[in-house]
Every structure is written in structure tokens, then in C-alpha cells.
Protein backbone atom coordinates (compact mmCIF):
# COMPACT_ATOMS: atom_id res chain seq x y z
CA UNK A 1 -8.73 80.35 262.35
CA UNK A 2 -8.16 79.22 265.50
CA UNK A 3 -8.28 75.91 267.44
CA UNK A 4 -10.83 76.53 269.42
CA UNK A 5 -12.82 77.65 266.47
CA UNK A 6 -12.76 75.07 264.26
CA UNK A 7 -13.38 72.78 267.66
CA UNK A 8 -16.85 74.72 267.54
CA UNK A 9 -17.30 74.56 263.82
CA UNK A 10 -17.07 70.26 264.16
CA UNK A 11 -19.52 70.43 266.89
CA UNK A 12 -22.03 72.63 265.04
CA UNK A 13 -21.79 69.81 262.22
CA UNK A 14 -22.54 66.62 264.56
CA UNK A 15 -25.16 69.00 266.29
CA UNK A 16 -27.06 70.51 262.72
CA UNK A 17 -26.26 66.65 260.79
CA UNK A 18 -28.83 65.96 264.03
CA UNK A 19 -31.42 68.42 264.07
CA UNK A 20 -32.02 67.50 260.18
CA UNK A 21 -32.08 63.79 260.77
CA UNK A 22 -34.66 64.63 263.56
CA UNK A 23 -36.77 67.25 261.82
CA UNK A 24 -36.82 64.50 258.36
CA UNK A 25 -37.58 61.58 260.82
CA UNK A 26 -40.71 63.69 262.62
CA UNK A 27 -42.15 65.00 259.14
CA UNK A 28 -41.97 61.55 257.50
CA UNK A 29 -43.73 60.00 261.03
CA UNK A 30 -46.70 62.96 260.28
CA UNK A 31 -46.93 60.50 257.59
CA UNK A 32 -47.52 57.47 259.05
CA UNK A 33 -51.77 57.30 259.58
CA UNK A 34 -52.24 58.73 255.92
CA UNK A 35 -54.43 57.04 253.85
CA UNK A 36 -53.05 54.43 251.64
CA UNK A 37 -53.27 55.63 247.79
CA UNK A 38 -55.98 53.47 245.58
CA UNK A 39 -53.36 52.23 243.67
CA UNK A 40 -51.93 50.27 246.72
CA UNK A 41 -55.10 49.71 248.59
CA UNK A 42 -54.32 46.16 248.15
CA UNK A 43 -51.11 45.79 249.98
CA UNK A 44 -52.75 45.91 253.10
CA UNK A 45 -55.76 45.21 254.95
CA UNK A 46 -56.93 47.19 257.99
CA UNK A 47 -55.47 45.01 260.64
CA UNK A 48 -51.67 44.44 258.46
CA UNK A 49 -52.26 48.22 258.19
CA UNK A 50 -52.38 48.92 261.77
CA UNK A 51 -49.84 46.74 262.49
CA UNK A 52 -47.49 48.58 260.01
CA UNK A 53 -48.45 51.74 261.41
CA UNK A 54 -47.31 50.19 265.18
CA UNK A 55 -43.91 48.94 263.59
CA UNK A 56 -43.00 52.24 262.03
CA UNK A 57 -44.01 53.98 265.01
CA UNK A 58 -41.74 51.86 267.33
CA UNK A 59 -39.00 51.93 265.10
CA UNK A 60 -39.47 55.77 264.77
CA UNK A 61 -39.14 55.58 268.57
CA UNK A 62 -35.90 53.94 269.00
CA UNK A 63 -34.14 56.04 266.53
CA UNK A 64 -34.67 58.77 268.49
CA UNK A 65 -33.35 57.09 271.52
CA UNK A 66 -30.04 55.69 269.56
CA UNK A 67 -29.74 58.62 267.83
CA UNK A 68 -29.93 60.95 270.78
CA UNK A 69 -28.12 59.08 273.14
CA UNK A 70 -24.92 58.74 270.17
CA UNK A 71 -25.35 62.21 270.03
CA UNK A 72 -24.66 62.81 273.42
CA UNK A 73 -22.36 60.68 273.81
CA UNK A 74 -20.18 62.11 270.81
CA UNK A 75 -20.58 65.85 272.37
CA UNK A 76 -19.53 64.45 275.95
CA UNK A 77 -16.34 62.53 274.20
CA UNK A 78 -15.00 66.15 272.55
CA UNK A 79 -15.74 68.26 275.54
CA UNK A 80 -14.19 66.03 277.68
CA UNK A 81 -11.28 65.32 275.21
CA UNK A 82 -11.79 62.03 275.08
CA UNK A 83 -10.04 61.77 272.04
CA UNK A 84 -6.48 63.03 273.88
CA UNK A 85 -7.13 60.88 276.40
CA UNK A 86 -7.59 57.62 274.15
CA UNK A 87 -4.41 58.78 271.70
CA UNK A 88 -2.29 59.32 275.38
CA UNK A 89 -4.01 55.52 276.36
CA UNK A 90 -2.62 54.39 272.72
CA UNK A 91 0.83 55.71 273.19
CA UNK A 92 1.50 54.43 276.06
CA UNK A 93 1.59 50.90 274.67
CA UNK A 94 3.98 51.86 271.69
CA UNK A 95 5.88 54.65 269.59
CA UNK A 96 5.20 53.13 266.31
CA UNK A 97 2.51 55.27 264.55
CA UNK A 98 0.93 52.52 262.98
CA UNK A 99 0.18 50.59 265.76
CA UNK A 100 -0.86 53.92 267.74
CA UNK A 101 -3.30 54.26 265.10
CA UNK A 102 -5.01 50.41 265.26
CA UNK A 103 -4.99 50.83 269.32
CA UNK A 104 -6.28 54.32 268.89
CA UNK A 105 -9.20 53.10 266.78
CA UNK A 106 -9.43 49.57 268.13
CA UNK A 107 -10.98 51.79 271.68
CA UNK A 108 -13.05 53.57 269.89
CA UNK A 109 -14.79 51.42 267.79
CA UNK A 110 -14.70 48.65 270.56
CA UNK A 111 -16.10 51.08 273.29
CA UNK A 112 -19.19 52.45 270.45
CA UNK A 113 -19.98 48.74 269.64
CA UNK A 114 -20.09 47.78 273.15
CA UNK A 115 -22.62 50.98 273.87
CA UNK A 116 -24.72 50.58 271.21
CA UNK A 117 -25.45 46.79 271.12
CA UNK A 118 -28.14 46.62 273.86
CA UNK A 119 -29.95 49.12 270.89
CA UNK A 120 -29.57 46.84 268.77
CA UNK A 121 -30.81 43.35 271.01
CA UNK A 122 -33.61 45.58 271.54
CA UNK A 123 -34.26 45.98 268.11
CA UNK A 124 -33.72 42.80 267.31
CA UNK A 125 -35.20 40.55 269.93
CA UNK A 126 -37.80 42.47 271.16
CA UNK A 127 -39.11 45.15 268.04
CA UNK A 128 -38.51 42.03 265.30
CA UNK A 129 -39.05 39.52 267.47
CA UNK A 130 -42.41 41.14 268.33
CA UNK A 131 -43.92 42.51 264.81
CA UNK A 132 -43.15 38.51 263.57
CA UNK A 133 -39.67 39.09 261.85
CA UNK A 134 -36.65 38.11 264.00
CA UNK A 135 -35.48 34.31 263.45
CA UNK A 136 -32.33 34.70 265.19
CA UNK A 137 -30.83 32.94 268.03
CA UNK A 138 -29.10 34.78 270.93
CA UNK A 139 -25.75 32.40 269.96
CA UNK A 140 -26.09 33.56 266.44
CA UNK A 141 -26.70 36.99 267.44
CA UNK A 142 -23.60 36.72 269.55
CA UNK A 143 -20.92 34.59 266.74
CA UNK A 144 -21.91 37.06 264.48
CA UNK A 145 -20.81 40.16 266.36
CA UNK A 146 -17.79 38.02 267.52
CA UNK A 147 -17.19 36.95 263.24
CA UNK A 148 -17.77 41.17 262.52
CA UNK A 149 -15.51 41.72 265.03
CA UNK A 150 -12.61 39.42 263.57
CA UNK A 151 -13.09 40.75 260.02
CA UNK A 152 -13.24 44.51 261.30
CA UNK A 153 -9.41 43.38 263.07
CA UNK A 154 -7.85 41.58 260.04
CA UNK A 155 -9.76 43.42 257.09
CA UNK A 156 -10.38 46.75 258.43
CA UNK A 157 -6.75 46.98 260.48
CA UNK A 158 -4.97 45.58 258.07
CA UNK A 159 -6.47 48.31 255.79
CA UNK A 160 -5.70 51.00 258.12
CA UNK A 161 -2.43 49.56 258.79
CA UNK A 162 -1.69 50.84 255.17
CA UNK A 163 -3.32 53.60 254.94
CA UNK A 164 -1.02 54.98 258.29
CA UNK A 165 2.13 53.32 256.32
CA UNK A 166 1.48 55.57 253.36
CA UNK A 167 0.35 58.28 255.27
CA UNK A 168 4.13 58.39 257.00
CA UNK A 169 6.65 57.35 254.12
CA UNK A 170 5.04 59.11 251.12
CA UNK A 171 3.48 62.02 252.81
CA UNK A 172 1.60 64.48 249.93
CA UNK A 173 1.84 61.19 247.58
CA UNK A 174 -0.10 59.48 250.47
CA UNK A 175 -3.83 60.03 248.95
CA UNK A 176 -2.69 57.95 245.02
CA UNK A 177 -1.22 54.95 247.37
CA UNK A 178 -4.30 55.20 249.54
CA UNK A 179 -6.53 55.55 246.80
CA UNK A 180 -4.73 52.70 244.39
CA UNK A 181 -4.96 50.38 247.87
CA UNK A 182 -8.95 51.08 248.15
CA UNK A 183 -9.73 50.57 244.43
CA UNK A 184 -8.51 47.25 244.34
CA UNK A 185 -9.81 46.29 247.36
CA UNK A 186 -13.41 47.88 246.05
CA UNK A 187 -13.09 45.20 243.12
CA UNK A 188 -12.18 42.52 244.98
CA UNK A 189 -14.89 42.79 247.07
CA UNK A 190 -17.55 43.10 244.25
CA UNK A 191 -16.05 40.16 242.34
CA UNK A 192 -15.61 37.73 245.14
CA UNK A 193 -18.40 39.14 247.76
CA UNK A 194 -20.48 36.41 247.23
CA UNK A 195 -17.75 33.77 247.36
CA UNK A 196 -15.54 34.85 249.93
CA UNK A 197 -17.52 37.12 252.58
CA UNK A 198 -21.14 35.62 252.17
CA UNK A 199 -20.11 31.91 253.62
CA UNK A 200 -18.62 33.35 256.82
CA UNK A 201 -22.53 34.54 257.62
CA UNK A 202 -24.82 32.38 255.57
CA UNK A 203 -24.75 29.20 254.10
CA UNK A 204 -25.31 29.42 250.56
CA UNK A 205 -26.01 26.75 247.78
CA UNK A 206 -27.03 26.61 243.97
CA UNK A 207 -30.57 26.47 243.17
CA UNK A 208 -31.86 23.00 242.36
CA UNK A 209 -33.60 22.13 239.22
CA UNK A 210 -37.09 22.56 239.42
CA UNK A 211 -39.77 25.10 237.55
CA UNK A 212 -38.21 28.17 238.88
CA UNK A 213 -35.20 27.29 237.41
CA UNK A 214 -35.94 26.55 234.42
CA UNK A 215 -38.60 29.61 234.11
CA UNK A 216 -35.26 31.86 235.00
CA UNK A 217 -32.97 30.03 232.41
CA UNK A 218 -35.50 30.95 229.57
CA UNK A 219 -36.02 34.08 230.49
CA UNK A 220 -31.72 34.98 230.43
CA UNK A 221 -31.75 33.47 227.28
CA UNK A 222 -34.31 35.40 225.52
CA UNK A 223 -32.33 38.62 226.57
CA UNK A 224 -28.84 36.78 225.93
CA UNK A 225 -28.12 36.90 229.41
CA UNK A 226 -25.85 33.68 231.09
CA UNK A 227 -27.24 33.29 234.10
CA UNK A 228 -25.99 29.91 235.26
CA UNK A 229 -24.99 31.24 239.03
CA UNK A 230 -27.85 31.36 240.67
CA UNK A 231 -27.90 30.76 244.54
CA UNK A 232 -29.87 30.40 247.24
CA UNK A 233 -29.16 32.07 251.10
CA UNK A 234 -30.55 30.71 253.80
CA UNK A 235 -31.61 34.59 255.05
CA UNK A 236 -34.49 32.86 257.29
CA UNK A 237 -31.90 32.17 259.47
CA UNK A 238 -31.86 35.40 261.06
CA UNK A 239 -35.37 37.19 259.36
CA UNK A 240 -38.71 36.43 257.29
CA UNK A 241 -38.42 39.73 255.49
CA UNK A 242 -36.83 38.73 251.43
CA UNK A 243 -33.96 39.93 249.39
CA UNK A 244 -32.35 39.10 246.37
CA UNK A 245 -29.41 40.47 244.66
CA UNK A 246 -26.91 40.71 242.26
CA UNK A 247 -22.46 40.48 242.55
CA UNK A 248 -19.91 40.65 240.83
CA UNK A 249 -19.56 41.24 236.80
CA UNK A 250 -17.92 39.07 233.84
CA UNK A 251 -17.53 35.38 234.43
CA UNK A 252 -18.39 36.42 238.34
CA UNK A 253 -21.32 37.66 238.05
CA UNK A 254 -24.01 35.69 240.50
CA UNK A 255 -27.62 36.00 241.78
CA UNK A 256 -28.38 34.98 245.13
CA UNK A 257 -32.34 34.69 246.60
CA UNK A 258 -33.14 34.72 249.74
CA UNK A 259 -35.05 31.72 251.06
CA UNK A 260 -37.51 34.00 251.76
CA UNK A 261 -37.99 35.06 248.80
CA UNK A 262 -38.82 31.92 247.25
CA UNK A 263 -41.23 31.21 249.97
CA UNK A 264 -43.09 34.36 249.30
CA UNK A 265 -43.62 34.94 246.04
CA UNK A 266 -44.45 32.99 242.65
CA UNK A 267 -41.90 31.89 240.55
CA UNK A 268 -43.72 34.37 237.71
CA UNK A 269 -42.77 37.22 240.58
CA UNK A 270 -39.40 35.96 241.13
CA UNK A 271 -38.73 35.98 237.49
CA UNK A 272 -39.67 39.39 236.78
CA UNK A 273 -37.68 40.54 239.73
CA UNK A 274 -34.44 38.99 238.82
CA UNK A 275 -35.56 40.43 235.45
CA UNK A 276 -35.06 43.92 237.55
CA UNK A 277 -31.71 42.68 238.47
CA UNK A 278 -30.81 41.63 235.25
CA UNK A 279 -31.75 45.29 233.90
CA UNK A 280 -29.27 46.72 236.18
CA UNK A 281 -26.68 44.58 234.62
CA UNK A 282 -27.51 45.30 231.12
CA UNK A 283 -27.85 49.02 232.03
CA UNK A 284 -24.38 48.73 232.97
CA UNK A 285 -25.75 50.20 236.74
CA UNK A 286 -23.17 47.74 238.85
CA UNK A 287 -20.47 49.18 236.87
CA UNK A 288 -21.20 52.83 236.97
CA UNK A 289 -22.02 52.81 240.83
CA UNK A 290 -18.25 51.07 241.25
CA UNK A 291 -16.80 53.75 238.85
CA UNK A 292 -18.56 56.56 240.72
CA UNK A 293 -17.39 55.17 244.05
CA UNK A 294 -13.72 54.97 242.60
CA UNK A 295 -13.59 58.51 241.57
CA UNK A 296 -15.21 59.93 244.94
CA UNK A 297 -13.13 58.26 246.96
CA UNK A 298 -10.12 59.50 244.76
CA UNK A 299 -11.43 63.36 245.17
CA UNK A 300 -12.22 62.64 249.16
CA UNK A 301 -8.80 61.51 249.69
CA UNK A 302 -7.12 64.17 247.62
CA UNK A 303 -8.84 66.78 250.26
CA UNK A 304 -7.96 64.79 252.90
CA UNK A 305 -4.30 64.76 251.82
CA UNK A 306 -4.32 68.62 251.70
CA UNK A 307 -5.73 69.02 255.20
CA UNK A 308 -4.73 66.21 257.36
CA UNK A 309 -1.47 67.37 257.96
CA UNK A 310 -2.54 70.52 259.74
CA UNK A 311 -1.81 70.72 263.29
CA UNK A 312 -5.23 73.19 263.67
CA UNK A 313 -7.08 69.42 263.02
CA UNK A 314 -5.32 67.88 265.87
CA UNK A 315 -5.56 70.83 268.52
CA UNK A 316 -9.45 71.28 267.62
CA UNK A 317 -9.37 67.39 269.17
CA UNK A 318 -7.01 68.55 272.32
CA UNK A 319 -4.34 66.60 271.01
CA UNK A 320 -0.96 68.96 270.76
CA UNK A 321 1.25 66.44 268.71
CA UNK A 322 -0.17 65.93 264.87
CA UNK A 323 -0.94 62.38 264.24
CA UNK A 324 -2.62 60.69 261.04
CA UNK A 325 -5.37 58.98 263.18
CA UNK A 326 -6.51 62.36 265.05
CA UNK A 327 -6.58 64.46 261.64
CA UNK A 328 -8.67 62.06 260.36
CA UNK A 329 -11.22 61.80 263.04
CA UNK A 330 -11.47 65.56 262.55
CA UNK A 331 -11.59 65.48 258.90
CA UNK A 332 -14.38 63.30 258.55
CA UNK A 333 -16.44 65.38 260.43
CA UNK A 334 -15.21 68.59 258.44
CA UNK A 335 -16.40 66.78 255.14
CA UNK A 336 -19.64 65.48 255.93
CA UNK A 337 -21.34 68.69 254.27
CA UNK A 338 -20.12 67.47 251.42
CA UNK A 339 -20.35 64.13 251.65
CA UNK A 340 -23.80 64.57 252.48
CA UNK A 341 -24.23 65.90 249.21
CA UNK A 342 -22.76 63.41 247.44
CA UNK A 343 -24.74 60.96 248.67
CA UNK A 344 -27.87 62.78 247.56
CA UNK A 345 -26.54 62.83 243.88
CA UNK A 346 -25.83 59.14 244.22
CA UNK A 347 -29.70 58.37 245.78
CA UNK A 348 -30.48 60.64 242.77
CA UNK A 349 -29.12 58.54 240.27
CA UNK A 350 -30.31 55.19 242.31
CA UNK A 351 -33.51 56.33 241.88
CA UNK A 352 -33.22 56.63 238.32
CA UNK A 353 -31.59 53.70 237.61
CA UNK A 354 -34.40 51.82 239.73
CA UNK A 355 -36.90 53.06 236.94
CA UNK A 356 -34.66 52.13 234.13
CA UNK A 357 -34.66 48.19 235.96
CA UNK A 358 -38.49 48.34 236.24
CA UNK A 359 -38.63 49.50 232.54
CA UNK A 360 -35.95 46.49 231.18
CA UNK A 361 -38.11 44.07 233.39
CA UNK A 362 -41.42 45.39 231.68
CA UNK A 363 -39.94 45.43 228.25
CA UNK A 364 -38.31 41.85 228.30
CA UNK A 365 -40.64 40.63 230.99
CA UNK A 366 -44.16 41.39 232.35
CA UNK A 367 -45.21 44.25 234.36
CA UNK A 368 -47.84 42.50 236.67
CA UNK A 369 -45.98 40.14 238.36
CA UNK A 370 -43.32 42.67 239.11
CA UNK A 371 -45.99 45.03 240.94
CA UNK A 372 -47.39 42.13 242.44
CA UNK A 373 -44.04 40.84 243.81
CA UNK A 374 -43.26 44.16 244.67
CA UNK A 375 -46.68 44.60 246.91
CA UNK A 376 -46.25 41.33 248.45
CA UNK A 377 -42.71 42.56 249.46
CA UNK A 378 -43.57 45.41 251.35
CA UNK A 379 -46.68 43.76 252.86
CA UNK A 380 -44.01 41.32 254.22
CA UNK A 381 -41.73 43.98 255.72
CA UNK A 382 -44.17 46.17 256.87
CA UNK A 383 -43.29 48.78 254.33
CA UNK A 384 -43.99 52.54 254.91
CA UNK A 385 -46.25 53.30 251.54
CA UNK A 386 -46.79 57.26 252.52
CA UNK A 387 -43.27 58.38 253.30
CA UNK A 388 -42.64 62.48 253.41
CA UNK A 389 -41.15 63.15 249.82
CA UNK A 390 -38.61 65.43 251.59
CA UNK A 391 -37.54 61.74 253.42
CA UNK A 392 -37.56 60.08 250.33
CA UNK A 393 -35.26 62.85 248.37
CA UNK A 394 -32.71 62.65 251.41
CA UNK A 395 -32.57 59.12 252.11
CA UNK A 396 -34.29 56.61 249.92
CA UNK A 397 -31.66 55.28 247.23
CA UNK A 398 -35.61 53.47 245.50
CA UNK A 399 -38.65 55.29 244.21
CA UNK A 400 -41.39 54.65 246.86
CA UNK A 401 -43.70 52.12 245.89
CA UNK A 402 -46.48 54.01 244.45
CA UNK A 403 -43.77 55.50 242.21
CA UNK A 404 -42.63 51.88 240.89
CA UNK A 405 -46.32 50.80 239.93
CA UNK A 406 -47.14 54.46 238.62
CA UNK A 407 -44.27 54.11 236.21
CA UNK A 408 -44.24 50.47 235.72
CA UNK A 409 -48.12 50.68 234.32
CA UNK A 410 -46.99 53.62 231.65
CA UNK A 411 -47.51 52.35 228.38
């Protein structure tokens, strides 16, 4: 195989990854004026209907832009070996790899974030701001891309930093440092997310006593669950549409509610869907997911350590000297077949474990106010209730709605 080969082989990838995205995105918009099943018939009226029909539609619109314009963008960056160019720009500051590697990506990512946010004050302060959802200032639009920004520096390059360290003093060894590094920094995060990484963006604060309360304290303890972390976000700072979720596990373990959420549904609802959340926990979901994410990261970087090294990665790029930070541009391109795949196995099991949350909720709970809160949900976000199944089988990590009810109202 040649150079020039395998330079044509990464740009068939970006250019078929494409074409499927588009041809997925188009059926699933065919979708968009069916007629709403009987089942959900009550989710919208005709005018919420119409105006969830508009909102996809947009939305559908400015994918396509984003999505094109990346694309062509990416193909002008490897033609015109814009990748050389930026590893020549890197090394002309410094010989040390590592820091080659942080300037190296510190362009890139800078120069894609600075081309793609007018896409996204688009979306968000004219498509949100329009359809009723967007809360969010300009400043806080702004302090947030600046606090990304500062986390991306000292979280993601201190990461890197390490990764390039390993990568150049324990060479074929480099993938078990790599992947010891990334496990522990995978259960960090899920044991302190809440704590530590929530209160840079959102202020956060324990839900007072009152009737919800105590309706979600005798619910845990008629399935033995402690549930004395329970939080509320102030998400209406930046949106109207609701959330709630669950972090950490053990003596960690939290649920946090958007302020949303408590605005929009019943405390019955809320119950029953924290009674979801709980059935993820008890169905040991949080932990499998983490375990699962452990071992494919282990088997990515293993095929990454066996590759990265060749010099056939680098030239594809136009870049004649080897380096850590080129191969691995390359390689992630060269894998996303497969990690393509992966992630269909993991929306799989998602899906399935969605049902088994539903079923724990219906079991220890009540059905109805879970299919109500669930309506009122996607009424509030404008949800899509007739997406393409083949959409749904590539991208939705949740049964569609009509699934949820169908299943939740089995006896």
C-alpha cells in the first residue's frame, strides 16, 4: 500500500461517513408531516404540531449547512496539506514532541471552534431563540466558550500531554499506560461530575423540603434505595427544554433536576421518572456502560498502538517525519468503520436498557405518570414522534416515544 493510497482510502471515509449521515437525515425528514400515531395524538395539538414540524425542519436545514460546509472544509485541509503545514507551524516554536503535539492540536481545534461558532449563535440565538427555547445571554454564551476553552487547555492538554509522554518513552507499552491514564480519569469523572465539573457551568443546590421531596424519599425507601442527594440545576439559565439525571455510584451517587423539570411536570411525573433513573441504578446500567467504555477504549488503543507508528500514516497526511500527533489524526479516521459500529451495539444496548428503566419504574412505581411525563417532555422540546426507524437504529441511544408507551402499557 502506498501513501497516496491510503491518503484516498481516509478521504473515501470522511466522504461515505457523509453521504450516510445525509441520506439518514433526508429519509428521517420524509418523516416529518406523518401523521401522529393514536396513541400520541395527545402530545400535540394542530398548531404545537405545526410548530414542531417548522423546528425540525429548520434544524434539518442547518445540519446540512454545518455538516456540508465541515465537510468541505476537512477535504480542502488534506488536499491542501494543511496538516504539514500546521505540524511545520508547530515545530517551529519547539523540538520537544510533547509540546509539538499541544501546539499542533491547540490550531486545530482553536481554528474548527472559531469556524463553527457563528453555526452555533445561529442555532442558538436565532433557531432557539425563535421556536421559544433559548434563555441564554450573549455574555453567558461567550464565558462559557471562554470556561470550555480553559478546561479543553488544562484537562484535555494535560491529558494529551501524557498520552505523547507515553507514546515516546514506552513505545509498544504505550497503549496499557494510555489506557490505565484514561480509566482512572473515566472514574473520576463519573464519581465527582456532579461535584467538580457541574459548578463551573451551573449553579446547583439541594432540593428543599417540600411535597416533592418527601414523595421521592418514600418512594427510595420502598425499593431500599438512599437517595438523600438530590439536587436541583438551574438549566433555565440557558433553555426551557428539562433534564434530569443520574452520577456517580456508591456513597456518590446523586440526582440532579433540572429547574425545568420541576416547573413542567407533577411531582407524581417527577417521581416516576427518577423512578426510571433509579431502575438504571438497580439494573446496574451506570456500571456496565463505564465497564463497556473501559474495555473499548482498551481494544481501540491496542490498534492504535500497532499502527501509529507507521510512517505510511504520516505520509498519507504529507508529513515525511513520523510523529505521534499526525498518526493519530490519521488513525482516527482509519477506525471510524469500526467505531461506527461500536457505537451501534452500544445504542443497541441503550435501547434496551431504556425498556428495562421503564419496566423497574412500572413495577415499583406507576405507569401513567411516567407516559404522561414523558408526553409532556417531548411536547416541551418539540420532539420528533415519527422518526425513520433506519434513524432511530443508527442514532437514537432511546426507544422513540411510541415505543416507551407501547411497552410501558404491556401488562
Amino acid at each position: 500500500m502506498t501513501a497516496t493510497f491510503l491518503f484516498y482510502i481516509i478521504i473515501s471515509l470522511l466522504i461515505i461517513s457523509f453521504i450516510i449521515d445525509k441520506v439518514l437525515d433526508a429519509l428521517n425528514a420524509k418523516h416529518y408531516n406523518d401523521a401522529i400515531p393514536a396513541v400520541l395524538s395527545d402530545v400535540y395539538d394542530d398548531d404545537e404540531y405545526n410548530k414542531s414540524q417548522r423546528y425540525k425542519k429548520t434544524n434539518y436545514r442547518l445540519g446540512l449547512l454545518t455538516s456540508s460546509f465541515s465537510l468541505v472544509l476537512t477535504l480542502a485541509f488534506f488536499f491542501l496539506d494543511g496538516f504539514a503545514y500546521v505540524d511545520s507551524l508547530a515545530k517551529q516554536w519547539t523540538g520537544n514532541p510533547i509540546i509539538i503535539t499541544l501546539i499542533f492540536f491547540g490550531i486545530i481545534m482553536l481554528g474548527s471552534d472559531i469556524l463553527t461558532t457563528p453555526f452555533s449563535y445561529y442555532k442558538t440565538f436565532v433557531i432557539e431563540e425563535c421556536f421559544g427555547f433559548n434563555k441564554t445571554t450573549k455574555l453567558t454564551f461567550i464565558v462559557d466558550k471562554l470556561k470550555g476553552w480553559l478546561m479543553l487547555i488544562i484537562v484535555g492538554g494535560g491529558i494529551l500531554a501524557l498520552l505523547t509522554w507515553f507514546y515516546q518513552t514506552t513505545e509498544q507499552l504505550f497503549w496499557i499506560y494510555a489506557w490505565l491514564l484514561i480509566t482512572v480519569f473515566m472514574l473520576f469523572t463519573n464519581l465527582f461530575y456532579s461535584r467538580l465539573i457541574v459548578p463551573i457551568f451551573n449553579k446547583q443546590s439541594p432540593l428543599v423540603d417540600g411535597d416533592l421531596r418527601t414523595q421521592i424519599s418514600n418512594y427510595a425507601k420502598t425499593v431500599g434505595f438512599n437517595l438523600d442527594k438530590i439536587f436541583v440545576i438551574d438549566g433555565s439559565k440557558r433553555s426551557t427544554k428539562a433534564n434530569a439525571y443520574f452520577s456517580g455510584f456508591g456513597s456518590q451517587k446523586q440526582v440532579t433536576l433540572y429547574d425545568t423539570l420541576i416547573n413542567d411536570l407533577d411531582p407524581e411525573e417527577i417521581v416516576a421518572v427518577l423512578a426510571h433513573e433509579v431502575g438504571h441504578y438497580k439494573k446496574k446500567h451506570i456500571i456496565f456502560n463505564l465497564f463497556a467504555s473501559i474495555v473499548l477504549t482498551g481494544i481501540t488503543l491496542y490498534i492504535m498502538s500497532l499502527l501509529i507508528s507507521n510512517p505510511l500514516l504520516s505520509d498519507a497526511l504529507g508529513v515525511a517525519t513520523p510523529s505521534f500527533h499526525i498518526g493519530l489524526i490519521a488513525f482516527g479516521i482509519l477506525y471510524s468503520p469500526i467505531s461506527e459500529l461500536t457505537s451501534l451495539i452500544m445504542n443497541w444496548f441503550s435501547r434496551v436498557f431504556e425498556y428495562q428503566a421503564d419496566n423497574f419504574a412500572k413495577n415499583t412505581y406507576k405507569a401513567e405518570p411516567l407516559i404522561s411525563g414523558l408526553k409532556k417532555l417531548s411536547k416541551n422540546s418539540l420532539s420528533n414522534l415519527t422518526p425513520h426507524p433506519a434513524y432511530v437504529f443508527m442514532h437514537y441511544s432511546h426507544p422513540t416515544l411510541l415505543e416507551r408507551i407501547n411497552n410501558l402499557r404491556k401488562r
